[in-house]
PDB file of N, CA and C in Angstrom:
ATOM      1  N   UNK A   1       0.804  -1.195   0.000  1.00  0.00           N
ATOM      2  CA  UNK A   1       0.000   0.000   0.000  1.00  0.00           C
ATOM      3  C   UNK A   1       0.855   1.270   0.000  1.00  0.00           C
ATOM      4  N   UNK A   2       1.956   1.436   1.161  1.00  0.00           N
ATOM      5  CA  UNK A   2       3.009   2.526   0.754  1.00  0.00           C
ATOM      6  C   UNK A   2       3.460   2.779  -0.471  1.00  0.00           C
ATOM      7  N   UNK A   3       3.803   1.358  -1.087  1.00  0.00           N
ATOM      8  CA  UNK A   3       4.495   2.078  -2.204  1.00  0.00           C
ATOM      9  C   UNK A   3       3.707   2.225  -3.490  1.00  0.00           C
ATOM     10  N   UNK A   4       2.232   1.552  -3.569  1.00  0.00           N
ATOM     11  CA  UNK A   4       1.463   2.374  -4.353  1.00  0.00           C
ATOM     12  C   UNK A   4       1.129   3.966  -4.226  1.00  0.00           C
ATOM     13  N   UNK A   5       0.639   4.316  -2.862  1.00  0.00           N
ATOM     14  CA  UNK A   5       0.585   5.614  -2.353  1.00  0.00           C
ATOM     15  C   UNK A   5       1.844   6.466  -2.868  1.00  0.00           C
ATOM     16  N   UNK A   6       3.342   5.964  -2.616  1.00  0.00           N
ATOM     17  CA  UNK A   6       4.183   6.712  -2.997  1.00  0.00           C
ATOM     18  C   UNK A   6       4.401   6.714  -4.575  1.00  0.00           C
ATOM     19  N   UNK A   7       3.917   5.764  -5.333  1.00  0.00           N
ATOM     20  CA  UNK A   7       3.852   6.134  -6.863  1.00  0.00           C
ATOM     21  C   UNK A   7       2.501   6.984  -7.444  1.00  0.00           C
ATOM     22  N   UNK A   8       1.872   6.981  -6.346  1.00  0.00           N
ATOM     23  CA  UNK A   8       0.777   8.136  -7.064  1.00  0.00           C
ATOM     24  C   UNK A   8       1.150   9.503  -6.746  1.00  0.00           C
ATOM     25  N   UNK A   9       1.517   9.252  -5.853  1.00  0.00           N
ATOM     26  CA  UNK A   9       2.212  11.394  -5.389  1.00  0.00           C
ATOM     27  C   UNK A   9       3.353  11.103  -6.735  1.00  0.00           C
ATOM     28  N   UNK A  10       4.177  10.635  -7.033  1.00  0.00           N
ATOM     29  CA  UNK A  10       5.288  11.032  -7.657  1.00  0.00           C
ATOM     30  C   UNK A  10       4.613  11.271  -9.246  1.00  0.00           C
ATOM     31  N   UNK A  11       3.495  10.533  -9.638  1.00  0.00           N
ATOM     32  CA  UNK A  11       2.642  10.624 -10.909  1.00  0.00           C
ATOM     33  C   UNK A  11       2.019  12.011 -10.705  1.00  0.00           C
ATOM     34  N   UNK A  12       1.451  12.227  -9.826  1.00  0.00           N
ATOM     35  CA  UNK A  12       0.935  13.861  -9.690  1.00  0.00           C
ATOM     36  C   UNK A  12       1.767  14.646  -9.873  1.00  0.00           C
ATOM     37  N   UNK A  13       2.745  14.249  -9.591  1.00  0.00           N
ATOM     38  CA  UNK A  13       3.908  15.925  -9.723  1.00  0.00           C
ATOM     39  C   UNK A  13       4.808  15.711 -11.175  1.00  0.00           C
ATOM     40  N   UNK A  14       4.718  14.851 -12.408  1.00  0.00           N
ATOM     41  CA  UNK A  14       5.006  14.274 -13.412  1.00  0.00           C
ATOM     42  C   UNK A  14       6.684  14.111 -13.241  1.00  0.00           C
ATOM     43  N   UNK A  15       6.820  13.377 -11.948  1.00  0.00           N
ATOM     44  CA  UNK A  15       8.080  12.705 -12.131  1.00  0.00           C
ATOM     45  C   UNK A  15       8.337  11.237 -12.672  1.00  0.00           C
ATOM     46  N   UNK A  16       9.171  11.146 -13.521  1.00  0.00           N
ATOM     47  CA  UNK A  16       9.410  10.285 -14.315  1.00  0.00           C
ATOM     48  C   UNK A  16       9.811   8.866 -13.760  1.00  0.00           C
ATOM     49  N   UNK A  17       9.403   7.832 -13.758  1.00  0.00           N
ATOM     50  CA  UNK A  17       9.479   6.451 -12.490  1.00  0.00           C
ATOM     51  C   UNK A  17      10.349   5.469 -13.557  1.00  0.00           C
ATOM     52  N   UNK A  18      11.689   5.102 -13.707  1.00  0.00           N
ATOM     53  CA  UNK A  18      12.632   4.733 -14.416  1.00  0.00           C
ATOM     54  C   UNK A  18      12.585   3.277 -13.362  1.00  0.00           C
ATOM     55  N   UNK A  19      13.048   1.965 -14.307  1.00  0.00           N
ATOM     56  CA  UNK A  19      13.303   1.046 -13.711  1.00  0.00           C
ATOM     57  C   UNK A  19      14.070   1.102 -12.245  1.00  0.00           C
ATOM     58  N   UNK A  20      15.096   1.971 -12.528  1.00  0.00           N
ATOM     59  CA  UNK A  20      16.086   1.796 -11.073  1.00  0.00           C
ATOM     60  C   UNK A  20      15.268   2.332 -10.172  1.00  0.00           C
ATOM     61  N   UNK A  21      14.647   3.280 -10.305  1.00  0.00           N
ATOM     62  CA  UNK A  21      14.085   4.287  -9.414  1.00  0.00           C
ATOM     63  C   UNK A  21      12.755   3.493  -8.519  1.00  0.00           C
ATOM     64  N   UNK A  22      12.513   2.464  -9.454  1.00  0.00           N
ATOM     65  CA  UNK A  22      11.175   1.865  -8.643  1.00  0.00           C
ATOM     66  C   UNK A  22      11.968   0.620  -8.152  1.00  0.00           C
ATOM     67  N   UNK A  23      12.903   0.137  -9.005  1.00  0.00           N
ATOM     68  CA  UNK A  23      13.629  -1.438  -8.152  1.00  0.00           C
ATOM     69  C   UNK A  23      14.043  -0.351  -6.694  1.00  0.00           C
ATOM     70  N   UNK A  24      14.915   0.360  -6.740  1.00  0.00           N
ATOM     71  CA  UNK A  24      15.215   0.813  -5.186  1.00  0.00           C
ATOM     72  C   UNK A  24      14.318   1.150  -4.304  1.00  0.00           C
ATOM     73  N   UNK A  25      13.404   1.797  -4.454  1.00  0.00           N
ATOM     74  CA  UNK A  25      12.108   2.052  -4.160  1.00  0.00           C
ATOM     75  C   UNK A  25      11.493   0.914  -3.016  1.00  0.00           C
ATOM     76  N   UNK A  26      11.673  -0.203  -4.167  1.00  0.00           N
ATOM     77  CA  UNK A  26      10.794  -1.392  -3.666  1.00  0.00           C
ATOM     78  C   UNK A  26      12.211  -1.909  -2.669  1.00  0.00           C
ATOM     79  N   UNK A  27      13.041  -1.619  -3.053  1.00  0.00           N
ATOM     80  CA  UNK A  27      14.000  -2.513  -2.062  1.00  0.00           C
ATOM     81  C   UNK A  27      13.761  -1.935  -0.910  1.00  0.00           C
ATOM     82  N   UNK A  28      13.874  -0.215  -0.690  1.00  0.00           N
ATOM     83  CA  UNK A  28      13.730   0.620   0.474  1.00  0.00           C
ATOM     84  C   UNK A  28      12.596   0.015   1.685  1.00  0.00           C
ATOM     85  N   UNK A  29      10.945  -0.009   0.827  1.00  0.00           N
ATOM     86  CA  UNK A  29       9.964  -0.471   1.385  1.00  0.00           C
ATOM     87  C   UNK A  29       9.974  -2.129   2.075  1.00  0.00           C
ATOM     88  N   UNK A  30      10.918  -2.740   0.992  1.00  0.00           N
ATOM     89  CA  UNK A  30      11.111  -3.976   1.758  1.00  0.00           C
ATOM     90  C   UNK A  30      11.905  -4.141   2.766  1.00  0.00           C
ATOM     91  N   UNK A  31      12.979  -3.325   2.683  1.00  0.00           N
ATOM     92  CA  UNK A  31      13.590  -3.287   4.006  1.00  0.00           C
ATOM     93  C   UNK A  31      13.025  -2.538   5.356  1.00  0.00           C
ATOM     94  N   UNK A  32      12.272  -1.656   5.200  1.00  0.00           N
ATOM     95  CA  UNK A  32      11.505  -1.310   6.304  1.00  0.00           C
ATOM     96  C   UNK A  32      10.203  -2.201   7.055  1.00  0.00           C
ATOM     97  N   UNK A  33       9.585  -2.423   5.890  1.00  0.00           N
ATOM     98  CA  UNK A  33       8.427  -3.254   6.298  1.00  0.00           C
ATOM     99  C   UNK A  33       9.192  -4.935   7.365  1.00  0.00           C
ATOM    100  N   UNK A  34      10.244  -5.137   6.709  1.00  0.00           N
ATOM    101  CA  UNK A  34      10.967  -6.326   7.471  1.00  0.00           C
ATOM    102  C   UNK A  34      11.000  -6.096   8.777  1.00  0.00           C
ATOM    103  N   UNK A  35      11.747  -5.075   8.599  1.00  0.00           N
ATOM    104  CA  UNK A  35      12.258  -4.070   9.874  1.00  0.00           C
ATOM    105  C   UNK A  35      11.177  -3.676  11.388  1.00  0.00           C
ATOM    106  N   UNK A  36      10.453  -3.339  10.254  1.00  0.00           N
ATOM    107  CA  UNK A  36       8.993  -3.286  11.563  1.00  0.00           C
ATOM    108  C   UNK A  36       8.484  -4.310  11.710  1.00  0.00           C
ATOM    109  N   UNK A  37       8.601  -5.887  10.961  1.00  0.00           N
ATOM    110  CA  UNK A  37       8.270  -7.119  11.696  1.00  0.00           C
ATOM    111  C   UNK A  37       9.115  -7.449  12.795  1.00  0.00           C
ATOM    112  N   UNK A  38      10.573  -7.180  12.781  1.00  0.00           N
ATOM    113  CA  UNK A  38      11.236  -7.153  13.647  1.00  0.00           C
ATOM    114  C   UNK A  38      11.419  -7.025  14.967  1.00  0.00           C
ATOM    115  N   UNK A  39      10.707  -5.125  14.415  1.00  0.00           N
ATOM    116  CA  UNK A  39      10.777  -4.563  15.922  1.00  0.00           C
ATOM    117  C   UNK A  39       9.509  -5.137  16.891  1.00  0.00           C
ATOM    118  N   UNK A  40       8.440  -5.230  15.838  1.00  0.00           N
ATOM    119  CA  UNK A  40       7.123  -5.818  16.538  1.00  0.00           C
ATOM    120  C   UNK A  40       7.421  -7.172  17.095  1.00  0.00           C
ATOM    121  N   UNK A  41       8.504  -7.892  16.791  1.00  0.00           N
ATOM    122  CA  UNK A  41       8.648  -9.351  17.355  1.00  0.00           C
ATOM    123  C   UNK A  41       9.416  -9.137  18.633  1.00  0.00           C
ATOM    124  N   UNK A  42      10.190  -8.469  18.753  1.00  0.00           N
ATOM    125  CA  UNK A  42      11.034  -8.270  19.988  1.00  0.00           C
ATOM    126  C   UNK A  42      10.218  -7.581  21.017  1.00  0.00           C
ATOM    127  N   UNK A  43       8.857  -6.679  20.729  1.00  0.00           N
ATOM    128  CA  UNK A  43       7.992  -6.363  21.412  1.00  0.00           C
ATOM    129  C   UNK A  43       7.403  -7.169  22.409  1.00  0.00           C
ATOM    130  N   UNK A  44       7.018  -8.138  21.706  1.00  0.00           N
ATOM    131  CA  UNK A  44       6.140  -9.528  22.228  1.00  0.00           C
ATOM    132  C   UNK A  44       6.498  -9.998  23.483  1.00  0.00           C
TER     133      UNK A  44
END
């Protein structure tokens, strides 16, 4: 859902979404989303 949300703001402002730009993108979101399974497990 973030990173749909974050490709529609970047379509509104007509920035241009290039392969690299969305592979890193998606890597960024995957590393966070991990990240907050993480922290939520050590919560427990």
């Amino acid at each position: 859902d973030a990173l749909t949300l974050w490709i529609e703001d970047v379509i509104q402002v007509n920035i241009n979404i290039t392969n690299d730009i969305l592979f890193t993108k998606v890597l960024e979101f995957t590393f966070l989303c991990k990240e907050d399974k993480f922290k939520n497990k050590q919560i427990d």
